[in-house]
C-alpha atoms as a PDB file:
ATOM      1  CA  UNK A   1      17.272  30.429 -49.264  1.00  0.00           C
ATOM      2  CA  UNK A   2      17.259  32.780 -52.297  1.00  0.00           C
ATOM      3  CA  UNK A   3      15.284  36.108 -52.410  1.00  0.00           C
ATOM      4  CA  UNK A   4      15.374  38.585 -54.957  1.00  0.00           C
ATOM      5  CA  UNK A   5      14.240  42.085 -53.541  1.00  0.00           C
ATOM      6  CA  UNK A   6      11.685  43.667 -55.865  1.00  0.00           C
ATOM      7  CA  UNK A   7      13.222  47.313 -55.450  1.00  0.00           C
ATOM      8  CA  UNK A   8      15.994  48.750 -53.163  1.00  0.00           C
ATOM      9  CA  UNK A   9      15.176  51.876 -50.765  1.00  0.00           C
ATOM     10  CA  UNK A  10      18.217  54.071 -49.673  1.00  0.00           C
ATOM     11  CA  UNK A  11      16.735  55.747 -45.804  1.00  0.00           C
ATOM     12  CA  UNK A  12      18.225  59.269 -45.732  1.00  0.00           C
ATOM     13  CA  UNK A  13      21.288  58.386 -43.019  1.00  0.00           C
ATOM     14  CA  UNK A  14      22.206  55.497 -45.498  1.00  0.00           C
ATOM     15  CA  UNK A  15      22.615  58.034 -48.484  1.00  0.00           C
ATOM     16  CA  UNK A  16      24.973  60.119 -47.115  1.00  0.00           C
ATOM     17  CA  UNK A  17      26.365  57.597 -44.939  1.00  0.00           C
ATOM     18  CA  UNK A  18      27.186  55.748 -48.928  1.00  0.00           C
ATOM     19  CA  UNK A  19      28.340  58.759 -50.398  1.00  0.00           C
ATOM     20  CA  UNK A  20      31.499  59.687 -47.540  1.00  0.00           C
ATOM     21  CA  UNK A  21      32.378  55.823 -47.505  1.00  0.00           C
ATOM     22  CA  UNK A  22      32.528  55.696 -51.339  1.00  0.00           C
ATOM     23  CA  UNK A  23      34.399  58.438 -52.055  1.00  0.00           C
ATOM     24  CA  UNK A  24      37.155  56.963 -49.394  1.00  0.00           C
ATOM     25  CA  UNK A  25      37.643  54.004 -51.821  1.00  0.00           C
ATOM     26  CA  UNK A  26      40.210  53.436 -54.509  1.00  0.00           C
ATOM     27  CA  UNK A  27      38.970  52.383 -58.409  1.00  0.00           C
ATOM     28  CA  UNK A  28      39.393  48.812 -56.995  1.00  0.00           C
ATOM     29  CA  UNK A  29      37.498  48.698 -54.474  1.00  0.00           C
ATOM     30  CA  UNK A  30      34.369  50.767 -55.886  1.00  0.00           C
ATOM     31  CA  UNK A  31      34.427  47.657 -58.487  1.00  0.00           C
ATOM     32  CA  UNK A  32      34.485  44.968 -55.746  1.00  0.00           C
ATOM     33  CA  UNK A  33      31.463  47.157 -53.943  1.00  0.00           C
ATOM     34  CA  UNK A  34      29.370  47.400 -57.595  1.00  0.00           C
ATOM     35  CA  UNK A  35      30.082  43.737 -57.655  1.00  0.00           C
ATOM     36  CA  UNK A  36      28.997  43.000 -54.210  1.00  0.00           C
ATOM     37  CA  UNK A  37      25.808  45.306 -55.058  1.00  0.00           C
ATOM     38  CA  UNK A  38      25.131  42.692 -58.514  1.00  0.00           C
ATOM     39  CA  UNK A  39      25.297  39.878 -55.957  1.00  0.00           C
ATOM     40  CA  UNK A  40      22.671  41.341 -53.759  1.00  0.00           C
ATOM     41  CA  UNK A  41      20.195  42.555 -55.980  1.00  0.00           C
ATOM     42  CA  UNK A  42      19.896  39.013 -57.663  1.00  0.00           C
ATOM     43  CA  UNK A  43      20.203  37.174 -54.182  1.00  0.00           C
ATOM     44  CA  UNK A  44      20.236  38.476 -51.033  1.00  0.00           C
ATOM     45  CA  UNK A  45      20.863  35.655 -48.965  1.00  0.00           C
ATOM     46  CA  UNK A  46      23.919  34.572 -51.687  1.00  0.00           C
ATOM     47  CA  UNK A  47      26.536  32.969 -49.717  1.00  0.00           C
ATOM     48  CA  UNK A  48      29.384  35.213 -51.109  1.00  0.00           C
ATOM     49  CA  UNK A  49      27.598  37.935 -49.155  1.00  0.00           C
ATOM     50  CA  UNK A  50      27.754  36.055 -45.921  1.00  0.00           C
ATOM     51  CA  UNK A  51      24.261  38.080 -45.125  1.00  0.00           C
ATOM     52  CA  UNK A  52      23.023  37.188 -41.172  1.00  0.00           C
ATOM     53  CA  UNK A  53      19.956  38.357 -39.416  1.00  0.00           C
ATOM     54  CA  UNK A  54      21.085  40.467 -36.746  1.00  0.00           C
ATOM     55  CA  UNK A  55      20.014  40.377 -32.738  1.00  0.00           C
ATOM     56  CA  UNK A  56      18.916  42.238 -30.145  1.00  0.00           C
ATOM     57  CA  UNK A  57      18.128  45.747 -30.573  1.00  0.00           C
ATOM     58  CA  UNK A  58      18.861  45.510 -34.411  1.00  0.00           C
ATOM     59  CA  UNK A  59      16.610  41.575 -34.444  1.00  0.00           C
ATOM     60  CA  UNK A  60      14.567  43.208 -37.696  1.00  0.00           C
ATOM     61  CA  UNK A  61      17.004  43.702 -39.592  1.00  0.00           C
ATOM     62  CA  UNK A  62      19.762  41.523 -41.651  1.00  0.00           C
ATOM     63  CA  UNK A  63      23.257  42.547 -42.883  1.00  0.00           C
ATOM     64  CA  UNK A  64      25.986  41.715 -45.512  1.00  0.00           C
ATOM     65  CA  UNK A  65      29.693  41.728 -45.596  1.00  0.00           C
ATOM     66  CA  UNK A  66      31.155  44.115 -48.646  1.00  0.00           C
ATOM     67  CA  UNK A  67      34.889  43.592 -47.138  1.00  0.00           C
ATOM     68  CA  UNK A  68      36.382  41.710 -44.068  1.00  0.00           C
ATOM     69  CA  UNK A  69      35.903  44.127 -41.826  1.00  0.00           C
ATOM     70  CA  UNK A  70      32.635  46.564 -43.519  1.00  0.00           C
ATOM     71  CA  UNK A  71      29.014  45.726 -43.630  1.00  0.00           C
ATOM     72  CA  UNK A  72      25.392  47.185 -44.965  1.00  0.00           C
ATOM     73  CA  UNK A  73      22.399  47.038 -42.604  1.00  0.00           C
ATOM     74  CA  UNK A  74      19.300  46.077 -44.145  1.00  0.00           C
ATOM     75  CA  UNK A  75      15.670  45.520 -43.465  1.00  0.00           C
ATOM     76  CA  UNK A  76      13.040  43.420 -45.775  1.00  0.00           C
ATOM     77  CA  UNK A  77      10.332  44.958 -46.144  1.00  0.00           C
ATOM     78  CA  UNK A  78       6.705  43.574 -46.163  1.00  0.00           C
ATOM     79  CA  UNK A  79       6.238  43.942 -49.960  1.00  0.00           C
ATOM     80  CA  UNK A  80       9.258  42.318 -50.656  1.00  0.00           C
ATOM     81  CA  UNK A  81      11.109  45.468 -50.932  1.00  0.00           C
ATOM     82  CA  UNK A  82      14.563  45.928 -49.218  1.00  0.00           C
ATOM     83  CA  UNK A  83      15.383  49.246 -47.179  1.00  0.00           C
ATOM     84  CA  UNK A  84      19.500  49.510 -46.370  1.00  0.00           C
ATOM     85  CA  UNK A  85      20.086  51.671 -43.291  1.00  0.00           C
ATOM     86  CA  UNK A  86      23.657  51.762 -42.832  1.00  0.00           C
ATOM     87  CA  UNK A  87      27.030  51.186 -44.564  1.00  0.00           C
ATOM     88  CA  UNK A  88      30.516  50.715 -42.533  1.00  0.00           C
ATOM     89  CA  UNK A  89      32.752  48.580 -40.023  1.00  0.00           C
ATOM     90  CA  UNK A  90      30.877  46.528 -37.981  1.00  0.00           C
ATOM     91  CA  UNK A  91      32.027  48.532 -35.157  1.00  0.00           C
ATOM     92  CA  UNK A  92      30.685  51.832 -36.957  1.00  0.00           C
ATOM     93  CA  UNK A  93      27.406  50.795 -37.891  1.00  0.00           C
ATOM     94  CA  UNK A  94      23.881  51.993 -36.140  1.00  0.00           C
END
């Protein structure tokens, strides 16, 4: 399935959330994140991504791998719009 978001929201939480996780990474790995960000914005569901709907609690919304072991929490929006909620390990996030 391929789906090209029309615009990207950032929710409050996810902002600063970004901003402290960003600023932990090294030259390198800001590149690989830009990168993964390129990915998403021309295909969410691109398999390099790995992006999976989510369950239970979380069942509305979807998420993507950036690294092994760190994620972004998204939701789709109606208007084909994509809000990300959360940034970090999988163990970290919402």
């Amino acid at each position: 399935m391929d789906f090209k978001p029309k615009y990207l929201l950032q929710d409050k939480a996810f902002k600063r959330t970004f901003n402290k996780y960003r600023n932990r990474l090294s030259d390198t790995d800001r590149s690989k994140l830009r990168k993964r960000f390129e990915i998403f914005r021309e295909n969410v569901f691109d398999n390099r991504l790995r992006t999976h709907k989510l369950k239970g609690a979380l069942s509305e919304y979807h998420a993507f791998s950036i690294s092994p072991s760190d994620r972004i929490v998204f939701r789709i929006l109606d208007d084909g719009g994509v809000l990300l909620v959360d940034i970090g390990s999988h163990d970290e996030v919402y």
